[in-house]
Protein backbone atom coordinates (compact mmCIF):
# COMPACT_ATOMS: atom_id res chain seq x y z
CA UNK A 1 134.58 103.05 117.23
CA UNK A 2 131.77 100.48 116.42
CA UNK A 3 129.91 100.23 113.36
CA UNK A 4 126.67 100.24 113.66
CA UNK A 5 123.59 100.83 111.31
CA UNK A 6 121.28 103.22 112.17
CA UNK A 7 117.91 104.92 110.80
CA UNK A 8 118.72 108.40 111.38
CA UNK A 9 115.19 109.39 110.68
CA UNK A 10 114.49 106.98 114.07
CA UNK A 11 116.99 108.27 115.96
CA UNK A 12 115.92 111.78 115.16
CA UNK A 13 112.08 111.07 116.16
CA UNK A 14 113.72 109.29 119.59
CA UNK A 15 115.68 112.90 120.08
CA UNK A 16 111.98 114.69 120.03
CA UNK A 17 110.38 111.93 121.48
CA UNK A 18 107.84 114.26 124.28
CA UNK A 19 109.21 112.54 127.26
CA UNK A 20 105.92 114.07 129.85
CA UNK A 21 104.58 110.51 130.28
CA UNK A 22 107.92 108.93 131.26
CA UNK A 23 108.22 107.16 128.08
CA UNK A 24 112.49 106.87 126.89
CA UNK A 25 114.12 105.76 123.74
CA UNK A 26 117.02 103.93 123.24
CA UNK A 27 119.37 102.94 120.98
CA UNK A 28 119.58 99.07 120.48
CA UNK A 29 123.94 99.31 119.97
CA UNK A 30 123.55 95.48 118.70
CA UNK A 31 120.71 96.08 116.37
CA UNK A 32 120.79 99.81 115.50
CA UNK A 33 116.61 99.54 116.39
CA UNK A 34 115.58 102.16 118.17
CA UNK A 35 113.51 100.56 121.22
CA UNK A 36 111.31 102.61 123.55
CA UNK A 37 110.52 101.64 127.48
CA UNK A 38 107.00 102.87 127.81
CA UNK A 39 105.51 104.10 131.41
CA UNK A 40 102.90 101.35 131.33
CA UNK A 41 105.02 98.75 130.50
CA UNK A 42 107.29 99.64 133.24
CA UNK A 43 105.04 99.86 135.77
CA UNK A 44 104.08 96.52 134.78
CA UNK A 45 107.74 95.34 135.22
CA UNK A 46 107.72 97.00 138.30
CA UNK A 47 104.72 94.67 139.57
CA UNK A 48 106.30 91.71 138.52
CA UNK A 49 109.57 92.40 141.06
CA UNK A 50 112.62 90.94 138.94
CA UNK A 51 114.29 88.79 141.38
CA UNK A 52 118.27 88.47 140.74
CA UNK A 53 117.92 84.34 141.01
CA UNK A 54 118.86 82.76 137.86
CA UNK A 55 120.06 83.78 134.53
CA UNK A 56 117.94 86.51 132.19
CA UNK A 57 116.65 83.69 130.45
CA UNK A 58 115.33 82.12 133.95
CA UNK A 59 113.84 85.95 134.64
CA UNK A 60 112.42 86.20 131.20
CA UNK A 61 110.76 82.88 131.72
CA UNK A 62 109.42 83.87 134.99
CA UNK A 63 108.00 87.14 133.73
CA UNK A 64 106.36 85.34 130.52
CA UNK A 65 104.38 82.91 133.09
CA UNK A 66 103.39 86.17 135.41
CA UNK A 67 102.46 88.22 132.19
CA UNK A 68 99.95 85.18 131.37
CA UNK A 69 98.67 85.00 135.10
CA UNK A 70 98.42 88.69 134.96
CA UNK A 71 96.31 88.65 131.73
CA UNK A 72 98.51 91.10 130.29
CA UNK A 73 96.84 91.97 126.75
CA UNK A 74 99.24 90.31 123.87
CA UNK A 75 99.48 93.64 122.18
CA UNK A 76 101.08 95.28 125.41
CA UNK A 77 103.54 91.70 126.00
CA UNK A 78 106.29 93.26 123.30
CA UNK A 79 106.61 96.65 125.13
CA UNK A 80 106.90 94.47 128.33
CA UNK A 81 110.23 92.48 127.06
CA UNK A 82 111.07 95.51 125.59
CA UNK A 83 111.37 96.92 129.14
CA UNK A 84 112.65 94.20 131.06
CA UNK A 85 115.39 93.24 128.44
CA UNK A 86 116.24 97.45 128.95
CA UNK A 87 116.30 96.81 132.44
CA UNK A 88 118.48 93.62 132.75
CA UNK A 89 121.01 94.27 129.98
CA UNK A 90 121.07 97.99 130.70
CA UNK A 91 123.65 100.20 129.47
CA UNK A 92 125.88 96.86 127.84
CA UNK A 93 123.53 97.05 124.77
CA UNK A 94 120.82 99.79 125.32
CA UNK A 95 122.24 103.48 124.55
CA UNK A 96 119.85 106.05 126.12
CA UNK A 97 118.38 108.73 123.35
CA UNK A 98 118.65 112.17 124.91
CA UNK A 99 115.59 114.66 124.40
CA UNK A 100 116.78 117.11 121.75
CA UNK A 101 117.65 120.48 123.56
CA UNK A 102 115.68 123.76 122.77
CA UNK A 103 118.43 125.42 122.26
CA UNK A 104 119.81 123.77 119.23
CA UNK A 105 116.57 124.23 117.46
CA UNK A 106 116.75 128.08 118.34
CA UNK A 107 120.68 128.38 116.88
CA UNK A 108 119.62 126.24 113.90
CA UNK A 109 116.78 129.38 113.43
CA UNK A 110 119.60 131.85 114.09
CA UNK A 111 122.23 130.29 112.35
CA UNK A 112 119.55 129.90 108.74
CA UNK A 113 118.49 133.70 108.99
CA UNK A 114 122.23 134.90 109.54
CA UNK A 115 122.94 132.95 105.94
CA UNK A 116 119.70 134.77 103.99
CA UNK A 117 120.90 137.38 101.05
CA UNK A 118 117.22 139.09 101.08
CA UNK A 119 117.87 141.82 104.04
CA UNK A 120 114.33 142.45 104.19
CA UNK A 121 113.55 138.56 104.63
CA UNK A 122 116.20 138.24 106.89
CA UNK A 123 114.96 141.20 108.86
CA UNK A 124 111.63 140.11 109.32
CA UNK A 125 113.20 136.33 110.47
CA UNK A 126 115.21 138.28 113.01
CA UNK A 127 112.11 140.19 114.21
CA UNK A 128 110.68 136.43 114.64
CA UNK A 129 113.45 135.23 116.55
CA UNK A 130 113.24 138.18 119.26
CA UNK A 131 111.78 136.61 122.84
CA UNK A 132 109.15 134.06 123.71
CA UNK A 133 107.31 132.17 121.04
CA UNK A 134 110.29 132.78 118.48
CA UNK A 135 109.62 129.31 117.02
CA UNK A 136 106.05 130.12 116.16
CA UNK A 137 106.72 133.47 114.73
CA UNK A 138 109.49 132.03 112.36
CA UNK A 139 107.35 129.44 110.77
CA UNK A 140 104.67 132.23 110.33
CA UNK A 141 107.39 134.16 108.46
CA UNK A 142 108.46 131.54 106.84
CA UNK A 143 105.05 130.53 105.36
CA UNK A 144 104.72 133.61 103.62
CA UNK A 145 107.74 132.21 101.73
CA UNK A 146 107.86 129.38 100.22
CA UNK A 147 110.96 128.36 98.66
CA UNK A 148 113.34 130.21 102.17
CA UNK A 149 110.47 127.48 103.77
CA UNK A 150 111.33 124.68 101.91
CA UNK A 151 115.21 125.59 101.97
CA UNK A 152 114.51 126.04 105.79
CA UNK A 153 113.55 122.39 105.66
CA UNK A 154 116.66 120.87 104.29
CA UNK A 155 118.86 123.15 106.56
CA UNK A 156 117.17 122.14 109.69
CA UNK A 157 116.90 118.34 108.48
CA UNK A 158 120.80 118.53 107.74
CA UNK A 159 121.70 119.75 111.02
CA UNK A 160 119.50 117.18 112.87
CA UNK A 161 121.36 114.94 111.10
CA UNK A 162 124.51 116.50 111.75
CA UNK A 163 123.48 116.51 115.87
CA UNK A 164 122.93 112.39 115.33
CA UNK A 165 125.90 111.77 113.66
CA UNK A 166 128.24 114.06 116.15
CA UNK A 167 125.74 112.58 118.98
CA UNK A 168 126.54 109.06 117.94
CA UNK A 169 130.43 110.11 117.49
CA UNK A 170 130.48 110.64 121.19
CA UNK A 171 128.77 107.54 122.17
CA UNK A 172 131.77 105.58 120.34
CA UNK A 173 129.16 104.63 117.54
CA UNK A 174 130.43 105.23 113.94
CA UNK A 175 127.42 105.17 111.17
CA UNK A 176 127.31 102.14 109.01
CA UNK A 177 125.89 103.62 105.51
């Protein structure tokens, strides 16, 4: 296992990261950072055609003199090296973050109202829970009550953590507190 330090609050915004633009997060196994390799700046990379002369350091140089031919804006340079440095060291030092699976949200919902004493609460959380737009329907329940809300909260932000941690587990990674 390797140590590692980690901002599980990162990681956890990485598992829900909305993926529809082609944008992925990774896990920086060296740093702990969680690093992103944004569509734009990949297409950019893609433009710039790494060759495979030279060492990374050669590349890097190469793609900091296109970057200024290109007029690449400054601000957009970072998510550029970003990519490349994802690209060329790969899987050696950047972990990809999978998306965080429906699913697990659902049996965290199921799993919360299962563990509620008030049967008529935990009736009306079951109602919630039956077929398509379950997740809307069990916040709307759950706004009418407060305190089951806020103790909804810490359950679901325990088990997130719980799905990093385990997550991280099988990746070899042990958390560094």
């Amino acid at each position: 296992m390797h140590k590692l330090k980690v901002n599980l609050d990162d990681v956890a915004t990485a598992f829900d990261w909305d993926r529809s633009e082609n944008d992925e997060p990774y896990l920086d196994v060296e740093t702990g950072a969680v690093v992103y390799a944004m569509s734009e700046a990949k297409r950019l990379l893609d433009e710039f055609e790494v060759q495979d002369v030279g060492s990374d350091e050669d590349k890097l140089e190469r793609l900091e003199r296109w970057m200024e031919r290109e007029a690449v804006p400054d601000w957009q340079k970072d998510t550029v090296r970003e990519a490349f440095e994802i690209e060329t060291v790969g899987p050696v030092r950047f972990l990809w973050i999978p998306e965080r699976e429906s699913h697990q949200g659902y049996d965290d919902m199921v799993d919360f109202t299962a563990d509620i004493e008030d049967k008529q609460l935990q009736g009306l959380l079951w109602a919630a829970l039956d077929g398509k737009g379950a997740f809307r329907r069990f916040k709307d329940v759950l706004l009418r009550f407060p305190e089951t809300r806020e103790a909804w909260f810490a359950f679901r932000e325990k088990r997130e953590r719980d799905h990093i941690i385990e997550w991280l587990e099988d990746e070899g990674i042990e958390l560094e507190e």
